[in-house]
N, C-alpha and C. Protein backbone atom coordinates (compact mmCIF):
# COMPACT_ATOMS: atom_id res chain seq x y z
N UNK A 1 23.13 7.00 15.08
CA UNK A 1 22.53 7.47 13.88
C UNK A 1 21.55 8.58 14.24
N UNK A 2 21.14 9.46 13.44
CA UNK A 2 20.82 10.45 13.46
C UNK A 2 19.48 10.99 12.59
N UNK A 3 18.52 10.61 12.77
CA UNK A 3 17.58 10.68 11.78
C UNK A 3 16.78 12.49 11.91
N UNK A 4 17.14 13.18 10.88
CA UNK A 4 16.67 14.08 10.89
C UNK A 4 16.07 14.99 11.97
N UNK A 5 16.28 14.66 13.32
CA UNK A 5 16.26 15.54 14.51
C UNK A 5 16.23 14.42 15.54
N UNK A 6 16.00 14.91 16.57
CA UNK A 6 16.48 14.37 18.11
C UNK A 6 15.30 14.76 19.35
N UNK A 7 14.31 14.15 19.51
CA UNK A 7 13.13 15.30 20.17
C UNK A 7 13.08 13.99 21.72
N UNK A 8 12.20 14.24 22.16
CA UNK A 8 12.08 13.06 23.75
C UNK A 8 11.43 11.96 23.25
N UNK A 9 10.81 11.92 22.18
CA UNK A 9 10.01 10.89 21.62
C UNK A 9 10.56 10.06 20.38
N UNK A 10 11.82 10.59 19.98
CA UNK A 10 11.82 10.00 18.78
C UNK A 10 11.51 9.65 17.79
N UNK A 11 10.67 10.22 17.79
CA UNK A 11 9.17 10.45 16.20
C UNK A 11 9.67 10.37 14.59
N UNK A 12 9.59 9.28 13.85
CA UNK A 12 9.89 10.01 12.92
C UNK A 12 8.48 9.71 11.66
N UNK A 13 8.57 10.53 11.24
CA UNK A 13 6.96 11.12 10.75
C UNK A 13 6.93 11.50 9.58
N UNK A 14 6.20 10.94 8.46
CA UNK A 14 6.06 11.41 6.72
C UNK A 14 4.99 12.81 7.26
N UNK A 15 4.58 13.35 7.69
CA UNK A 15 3.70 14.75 7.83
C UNK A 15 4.16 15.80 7.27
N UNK A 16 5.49 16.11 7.05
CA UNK A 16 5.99 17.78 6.13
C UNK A 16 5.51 17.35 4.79
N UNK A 17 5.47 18.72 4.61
CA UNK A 17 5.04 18.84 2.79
C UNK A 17 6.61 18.68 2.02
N UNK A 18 6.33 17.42 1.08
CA UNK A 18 7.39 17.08 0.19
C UNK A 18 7.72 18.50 -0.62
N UNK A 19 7.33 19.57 -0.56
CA UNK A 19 7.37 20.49 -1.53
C UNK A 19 8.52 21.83 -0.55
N UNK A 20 8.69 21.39 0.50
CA UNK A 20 9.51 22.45 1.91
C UNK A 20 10.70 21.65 2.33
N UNK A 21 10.28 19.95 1.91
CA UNK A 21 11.06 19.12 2.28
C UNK A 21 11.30 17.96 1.05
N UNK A 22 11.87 18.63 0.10
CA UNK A 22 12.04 17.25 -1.34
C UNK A 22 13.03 16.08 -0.77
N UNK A 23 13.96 16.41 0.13
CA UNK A 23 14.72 15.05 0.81
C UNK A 23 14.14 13.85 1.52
N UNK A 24 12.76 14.14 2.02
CA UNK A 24 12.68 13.44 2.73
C UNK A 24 12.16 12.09 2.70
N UNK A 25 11.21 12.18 1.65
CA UNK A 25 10.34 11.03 1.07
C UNK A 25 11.22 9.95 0.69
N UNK A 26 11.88 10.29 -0.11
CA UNK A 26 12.67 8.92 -0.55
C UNK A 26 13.16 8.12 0.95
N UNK A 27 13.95 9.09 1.96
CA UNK A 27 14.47 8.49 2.89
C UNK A 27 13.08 7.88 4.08
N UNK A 28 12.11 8.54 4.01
CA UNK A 28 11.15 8.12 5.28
C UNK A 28 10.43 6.54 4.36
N UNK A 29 10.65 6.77 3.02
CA UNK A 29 10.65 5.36 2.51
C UNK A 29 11.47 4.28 2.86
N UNK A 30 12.70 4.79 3.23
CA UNK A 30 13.85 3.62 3.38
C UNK A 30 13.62 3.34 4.59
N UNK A 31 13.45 3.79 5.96
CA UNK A 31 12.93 4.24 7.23
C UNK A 31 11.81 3.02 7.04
N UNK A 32 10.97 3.33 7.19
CA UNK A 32 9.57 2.30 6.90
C UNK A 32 9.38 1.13 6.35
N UNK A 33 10.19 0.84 5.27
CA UNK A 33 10.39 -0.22 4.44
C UNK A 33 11.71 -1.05 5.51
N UNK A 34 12.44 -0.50 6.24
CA UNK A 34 13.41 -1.06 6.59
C UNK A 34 12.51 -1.91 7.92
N UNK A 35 11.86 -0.75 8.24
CA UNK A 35 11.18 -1.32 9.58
C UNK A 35 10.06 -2.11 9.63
N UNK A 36 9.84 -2.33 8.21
CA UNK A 36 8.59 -3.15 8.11
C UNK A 36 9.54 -4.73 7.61
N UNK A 37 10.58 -4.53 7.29
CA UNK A 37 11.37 -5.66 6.77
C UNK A 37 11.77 -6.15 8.53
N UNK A 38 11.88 -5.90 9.35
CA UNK A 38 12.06 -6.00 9.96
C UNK A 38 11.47 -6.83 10.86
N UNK A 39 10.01 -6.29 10.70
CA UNK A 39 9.07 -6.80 11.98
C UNK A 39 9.03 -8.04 11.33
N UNK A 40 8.59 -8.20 9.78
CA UNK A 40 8.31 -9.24 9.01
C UNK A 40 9.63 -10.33 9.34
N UNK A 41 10.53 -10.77 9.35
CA UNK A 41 12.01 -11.47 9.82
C UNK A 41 11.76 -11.99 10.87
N UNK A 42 11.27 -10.61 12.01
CA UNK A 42 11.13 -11.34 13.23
C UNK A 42 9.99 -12.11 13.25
N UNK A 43 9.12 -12.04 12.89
CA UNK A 43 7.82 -12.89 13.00
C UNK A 43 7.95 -13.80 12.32
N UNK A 44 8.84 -14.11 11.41
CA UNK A 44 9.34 -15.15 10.49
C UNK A 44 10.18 -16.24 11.54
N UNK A 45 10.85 -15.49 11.70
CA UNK A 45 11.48 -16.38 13.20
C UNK A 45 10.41 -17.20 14.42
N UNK A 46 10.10 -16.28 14.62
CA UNK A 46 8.67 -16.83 15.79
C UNK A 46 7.99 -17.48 15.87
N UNK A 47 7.81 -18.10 14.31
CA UNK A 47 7.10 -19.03 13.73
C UNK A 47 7.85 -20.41 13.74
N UNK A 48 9.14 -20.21 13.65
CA UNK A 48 9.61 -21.29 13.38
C UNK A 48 10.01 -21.75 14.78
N UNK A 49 10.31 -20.99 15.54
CA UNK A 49 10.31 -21.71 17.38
C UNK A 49 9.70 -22.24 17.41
N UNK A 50 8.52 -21.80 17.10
CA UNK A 50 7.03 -22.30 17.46
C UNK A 50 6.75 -23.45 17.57
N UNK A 51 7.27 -24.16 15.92
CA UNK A 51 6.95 -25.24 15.17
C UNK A 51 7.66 -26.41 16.04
């Protein structure tokens, strides 16, 4: 997958102006939300080893 460029760091970053870049917001939403669904699952899990 291919997220809007390819750099050594892999950065991906809400910082451009939505007004140079109208595509991006919606998607750096899906991006973030995905990855926050994410961490949240796993720590959901972690909990329950735990127990």
């Amino acid at each position: 997958m291919l997220i809007f460029e390819a750099d050594s760091t892999a950065v991906v970053h809400n910082m451009d102006s939505p007004e140079l870049f109208p595509y991006k917001p919606p998607q750096m939403r899906k991006i973030f939300d995905a990855f926050a669904a994410m961490l949240c699952a796993r720590a959901g899990r972690g909990q329950e080893h735990a127990a």
